[in-house]
N, C-alpha and C. Protein backbone atom coordinates (compact mmCIF):
# COMPACT_ATOMS: atom_id res chain seq x y z
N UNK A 1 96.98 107.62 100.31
CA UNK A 1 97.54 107.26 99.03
C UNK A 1 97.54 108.49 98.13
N UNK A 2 98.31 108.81 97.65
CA UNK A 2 98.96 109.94 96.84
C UNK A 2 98.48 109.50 95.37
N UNK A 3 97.41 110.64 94.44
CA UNK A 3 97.47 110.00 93.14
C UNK A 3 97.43 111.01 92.44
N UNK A 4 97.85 110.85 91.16
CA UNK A 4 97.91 111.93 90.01
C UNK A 4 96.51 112.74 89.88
N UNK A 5 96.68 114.08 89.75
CA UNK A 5 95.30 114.76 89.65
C UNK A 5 94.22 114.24 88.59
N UNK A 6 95.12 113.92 87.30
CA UNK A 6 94.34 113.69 85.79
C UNK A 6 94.10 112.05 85.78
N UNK A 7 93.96 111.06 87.42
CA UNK A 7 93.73 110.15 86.98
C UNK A 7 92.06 110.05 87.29
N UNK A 8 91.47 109.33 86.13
CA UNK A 8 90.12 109.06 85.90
C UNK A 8 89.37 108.21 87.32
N UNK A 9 88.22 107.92 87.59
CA UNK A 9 87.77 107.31 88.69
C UNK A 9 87.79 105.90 88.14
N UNK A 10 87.94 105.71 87.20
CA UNK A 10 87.95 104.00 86.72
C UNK A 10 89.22 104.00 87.27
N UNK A 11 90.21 104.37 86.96
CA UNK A 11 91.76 104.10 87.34
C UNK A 11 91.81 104.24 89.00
N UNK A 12 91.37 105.10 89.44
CA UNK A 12 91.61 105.24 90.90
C UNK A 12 90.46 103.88 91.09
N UNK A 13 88.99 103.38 90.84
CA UNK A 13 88.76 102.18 91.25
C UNK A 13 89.17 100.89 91.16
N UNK A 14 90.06 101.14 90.16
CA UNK A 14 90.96 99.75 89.69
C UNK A 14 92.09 99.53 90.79
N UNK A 15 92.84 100.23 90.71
CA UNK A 15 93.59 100.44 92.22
C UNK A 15 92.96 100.44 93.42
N UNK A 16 91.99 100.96 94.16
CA UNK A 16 91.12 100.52 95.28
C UNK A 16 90.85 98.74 95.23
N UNK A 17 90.58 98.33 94.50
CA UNK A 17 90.40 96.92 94.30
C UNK A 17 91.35 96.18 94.64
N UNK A 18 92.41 96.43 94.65
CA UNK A 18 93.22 95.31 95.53
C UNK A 18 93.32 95.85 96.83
N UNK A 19 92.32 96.04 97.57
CA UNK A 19 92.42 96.46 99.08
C UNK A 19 90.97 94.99 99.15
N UNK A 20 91.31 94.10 99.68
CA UNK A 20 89.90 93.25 99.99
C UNK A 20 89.06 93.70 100.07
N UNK A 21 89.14 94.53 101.49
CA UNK A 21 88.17 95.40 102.11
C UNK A 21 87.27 96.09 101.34
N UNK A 22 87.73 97.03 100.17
CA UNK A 22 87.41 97.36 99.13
C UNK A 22 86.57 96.86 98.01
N UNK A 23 87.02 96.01 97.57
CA UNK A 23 86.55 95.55 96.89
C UNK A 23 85.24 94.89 97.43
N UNK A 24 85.58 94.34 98.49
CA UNK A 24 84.10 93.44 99.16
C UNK A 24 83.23 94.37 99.29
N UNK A 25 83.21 95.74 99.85
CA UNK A 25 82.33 96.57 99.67
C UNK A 25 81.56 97.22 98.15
N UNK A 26 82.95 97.55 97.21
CA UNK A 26 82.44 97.81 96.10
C UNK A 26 81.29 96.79 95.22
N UNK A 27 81.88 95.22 95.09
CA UNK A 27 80.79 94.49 95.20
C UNK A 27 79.35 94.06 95.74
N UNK A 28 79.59 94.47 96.77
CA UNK A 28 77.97 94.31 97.90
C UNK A 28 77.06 95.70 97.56
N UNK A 29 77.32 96.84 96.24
CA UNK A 29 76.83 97.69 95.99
C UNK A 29 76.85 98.25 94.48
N UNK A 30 77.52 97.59 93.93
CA UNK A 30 78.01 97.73 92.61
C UNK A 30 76.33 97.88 91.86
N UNK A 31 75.22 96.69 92.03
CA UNK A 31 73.98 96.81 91.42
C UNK A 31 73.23 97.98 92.08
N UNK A 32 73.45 98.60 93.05
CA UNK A 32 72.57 99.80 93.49
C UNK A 32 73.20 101.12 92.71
N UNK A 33 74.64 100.50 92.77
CA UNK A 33 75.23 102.13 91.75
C UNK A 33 75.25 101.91 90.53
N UNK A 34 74.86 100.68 89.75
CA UNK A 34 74.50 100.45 88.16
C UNK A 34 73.25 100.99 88.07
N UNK A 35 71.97 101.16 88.64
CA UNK A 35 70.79 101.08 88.81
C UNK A 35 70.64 102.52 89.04
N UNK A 36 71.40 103.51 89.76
CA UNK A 36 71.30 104.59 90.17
C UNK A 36 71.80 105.82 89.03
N UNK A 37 72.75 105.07 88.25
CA UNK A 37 73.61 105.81 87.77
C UNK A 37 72.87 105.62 85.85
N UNK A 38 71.93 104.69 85.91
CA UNK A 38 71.49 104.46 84.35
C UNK A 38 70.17 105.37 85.01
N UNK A 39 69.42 105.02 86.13
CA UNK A 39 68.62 105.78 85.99
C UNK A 39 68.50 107.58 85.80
N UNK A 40 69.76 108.28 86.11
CA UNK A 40 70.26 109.42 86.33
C UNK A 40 70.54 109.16 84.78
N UNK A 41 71.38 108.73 84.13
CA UNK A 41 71.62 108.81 82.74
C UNK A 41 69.92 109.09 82.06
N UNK A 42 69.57 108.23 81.77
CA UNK A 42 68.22 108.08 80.97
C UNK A 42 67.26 109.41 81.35
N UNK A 43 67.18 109.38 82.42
CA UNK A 43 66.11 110.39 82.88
C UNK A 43 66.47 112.02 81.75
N UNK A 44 68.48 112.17 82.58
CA UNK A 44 69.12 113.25 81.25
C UNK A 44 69.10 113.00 79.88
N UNK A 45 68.97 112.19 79.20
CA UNK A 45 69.14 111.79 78.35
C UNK A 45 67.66 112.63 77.73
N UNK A 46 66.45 112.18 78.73
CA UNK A 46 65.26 112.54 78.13
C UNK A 46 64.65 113.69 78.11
N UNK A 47 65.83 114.65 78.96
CA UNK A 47 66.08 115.78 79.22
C UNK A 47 64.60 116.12 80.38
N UNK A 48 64.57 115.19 81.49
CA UNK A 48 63.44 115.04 82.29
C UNK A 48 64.20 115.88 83.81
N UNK A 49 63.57 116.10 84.74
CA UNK A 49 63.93 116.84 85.76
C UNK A 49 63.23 115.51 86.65
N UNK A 50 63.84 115.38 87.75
CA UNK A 50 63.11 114.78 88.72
C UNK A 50 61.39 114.72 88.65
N UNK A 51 61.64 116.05 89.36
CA UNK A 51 59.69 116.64 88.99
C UNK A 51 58.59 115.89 87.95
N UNK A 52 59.74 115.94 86.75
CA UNK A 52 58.77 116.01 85.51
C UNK A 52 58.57 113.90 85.41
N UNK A 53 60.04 113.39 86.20
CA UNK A 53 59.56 112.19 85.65
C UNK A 53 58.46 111.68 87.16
N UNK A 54 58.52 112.31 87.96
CA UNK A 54 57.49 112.24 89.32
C UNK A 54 55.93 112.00 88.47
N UNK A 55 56.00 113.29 87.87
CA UNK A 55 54.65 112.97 87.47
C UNK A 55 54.32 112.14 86.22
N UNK A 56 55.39 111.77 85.66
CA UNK A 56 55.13 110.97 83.86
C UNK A 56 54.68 109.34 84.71
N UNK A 57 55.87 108.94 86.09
CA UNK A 57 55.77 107.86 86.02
C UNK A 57 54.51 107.69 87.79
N UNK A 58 54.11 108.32 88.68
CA UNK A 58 53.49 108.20 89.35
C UNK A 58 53.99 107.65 90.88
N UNK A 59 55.79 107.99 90.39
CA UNK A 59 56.78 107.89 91.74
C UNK A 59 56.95 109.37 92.22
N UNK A 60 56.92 109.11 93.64
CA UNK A 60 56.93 110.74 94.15
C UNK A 60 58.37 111.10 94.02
N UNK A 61 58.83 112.45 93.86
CA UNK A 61 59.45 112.79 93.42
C UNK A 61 60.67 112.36 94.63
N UNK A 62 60.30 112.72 95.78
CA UNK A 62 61.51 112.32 97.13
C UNK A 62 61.59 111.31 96.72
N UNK A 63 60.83 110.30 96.35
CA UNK A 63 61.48 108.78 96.44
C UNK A 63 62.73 108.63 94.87
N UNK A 64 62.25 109.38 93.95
CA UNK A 64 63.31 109.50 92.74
C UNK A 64 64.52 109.39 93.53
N UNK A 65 64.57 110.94 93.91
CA UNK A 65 65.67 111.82 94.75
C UNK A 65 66.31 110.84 95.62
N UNK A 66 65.96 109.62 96.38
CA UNK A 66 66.83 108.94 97.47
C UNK A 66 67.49 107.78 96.33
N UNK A 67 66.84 107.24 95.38
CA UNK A 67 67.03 106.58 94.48
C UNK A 67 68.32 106.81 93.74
N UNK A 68 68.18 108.13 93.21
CA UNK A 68 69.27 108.69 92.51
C UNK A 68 70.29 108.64 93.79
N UNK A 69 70.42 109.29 94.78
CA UNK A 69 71.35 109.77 95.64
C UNK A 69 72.14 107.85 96.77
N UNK A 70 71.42 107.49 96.22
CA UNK A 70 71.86 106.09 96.44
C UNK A 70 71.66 106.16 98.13
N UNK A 71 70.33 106.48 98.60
CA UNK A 71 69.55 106.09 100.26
C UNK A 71 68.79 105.29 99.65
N UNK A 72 68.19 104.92 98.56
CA UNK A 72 66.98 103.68 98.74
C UNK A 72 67.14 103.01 97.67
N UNK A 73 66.67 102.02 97.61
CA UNK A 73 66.90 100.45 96.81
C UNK A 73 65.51 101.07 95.98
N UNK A 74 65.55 100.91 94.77
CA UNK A 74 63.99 100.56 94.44
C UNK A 74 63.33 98.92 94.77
N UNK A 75 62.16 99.14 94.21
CA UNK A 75 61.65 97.56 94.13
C UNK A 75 61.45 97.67 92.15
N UNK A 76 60.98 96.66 92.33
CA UNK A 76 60.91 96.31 90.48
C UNK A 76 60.09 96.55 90.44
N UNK A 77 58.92 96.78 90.51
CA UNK A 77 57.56 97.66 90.43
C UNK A 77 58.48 99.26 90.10
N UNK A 78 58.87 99.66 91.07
CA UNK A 78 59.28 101.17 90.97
C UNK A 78 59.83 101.37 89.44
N UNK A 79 61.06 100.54 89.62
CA UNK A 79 61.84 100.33 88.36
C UNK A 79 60.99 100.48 87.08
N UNK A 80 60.80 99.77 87.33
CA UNK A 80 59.55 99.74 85.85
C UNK A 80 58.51 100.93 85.64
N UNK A 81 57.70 101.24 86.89
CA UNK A 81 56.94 102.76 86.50
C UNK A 81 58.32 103.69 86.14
N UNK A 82 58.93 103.99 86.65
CA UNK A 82 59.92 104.55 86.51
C UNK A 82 60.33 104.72 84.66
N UNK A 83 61.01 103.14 84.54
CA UNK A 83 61.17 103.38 83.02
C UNK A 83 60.05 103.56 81.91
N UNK A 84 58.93 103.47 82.33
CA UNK A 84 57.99 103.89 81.68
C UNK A 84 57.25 104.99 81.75
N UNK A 85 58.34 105.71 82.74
CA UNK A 85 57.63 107.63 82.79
C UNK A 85 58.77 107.92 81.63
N UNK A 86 60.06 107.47 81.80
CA UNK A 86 61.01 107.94 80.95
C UNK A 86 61.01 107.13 79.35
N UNK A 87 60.07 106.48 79.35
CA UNK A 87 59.31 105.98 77.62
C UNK A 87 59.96 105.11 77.54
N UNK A 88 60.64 104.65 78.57
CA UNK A 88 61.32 103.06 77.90
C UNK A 88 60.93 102.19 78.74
N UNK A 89 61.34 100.92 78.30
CA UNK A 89 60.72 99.74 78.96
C UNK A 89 61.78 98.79 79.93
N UNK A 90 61.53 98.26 81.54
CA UNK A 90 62.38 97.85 82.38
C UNK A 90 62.68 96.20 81.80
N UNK A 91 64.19 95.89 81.29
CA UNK A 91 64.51 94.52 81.17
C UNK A 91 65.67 94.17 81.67
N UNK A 92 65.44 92.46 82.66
CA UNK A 92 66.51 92.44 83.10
C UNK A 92 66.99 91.25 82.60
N UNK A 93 68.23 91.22 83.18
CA UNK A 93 69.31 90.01 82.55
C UNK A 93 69.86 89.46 83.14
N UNK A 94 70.14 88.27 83.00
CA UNK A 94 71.63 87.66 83.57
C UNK A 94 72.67 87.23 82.45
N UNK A 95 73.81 88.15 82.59
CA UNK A 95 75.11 87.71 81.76
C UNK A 95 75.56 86.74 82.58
């Protein structure tokens, strides 16, 4: 599929989505790349390095690293030391 250079990845995922196939996958992973991608936000945000939140929150640093890179699921334990190396607190929801 042929696409404009200047189109954004929202636009190219909006278009992937009408492929079933696609989409069924993007769904069956969508919460590991929400989860991966706030934790990578926040961590920058706190201007933290892997390393530094290894030791704030008492997760080894490889396990950050597979986390971020989307090889491992956390558990909610993790989650939570996690947001509490980076000073905030883990809450979840259902919309």
């Amino acid at each position: 599929m042929k696409r404009k250079n200047n189109s954004t990845l929202d636009e190219i995922i909006r278009e992937q989505m009408n492929d079933p196939e696609f989409a069924r996958a993007w769904e069956e992973t969508e919460i590991e790349d929400q989860v991966k991608r706030l934790l990578i936000q926040e961590r920058m945000n706190e201007g933290l390095t892997q390393k530094e939140l290894a030791e704030k929150s008492g997760i080894p640093q490889s396990n950050i690293s597979r986390i971020e890179n989307g090889s491992a699921v956390p558990t909610l334990k993790t989650l939570d030391a996690l947001a509490k190396g980076i000073g905030k607190k883990l809450k979840i929801s259902f919309d």
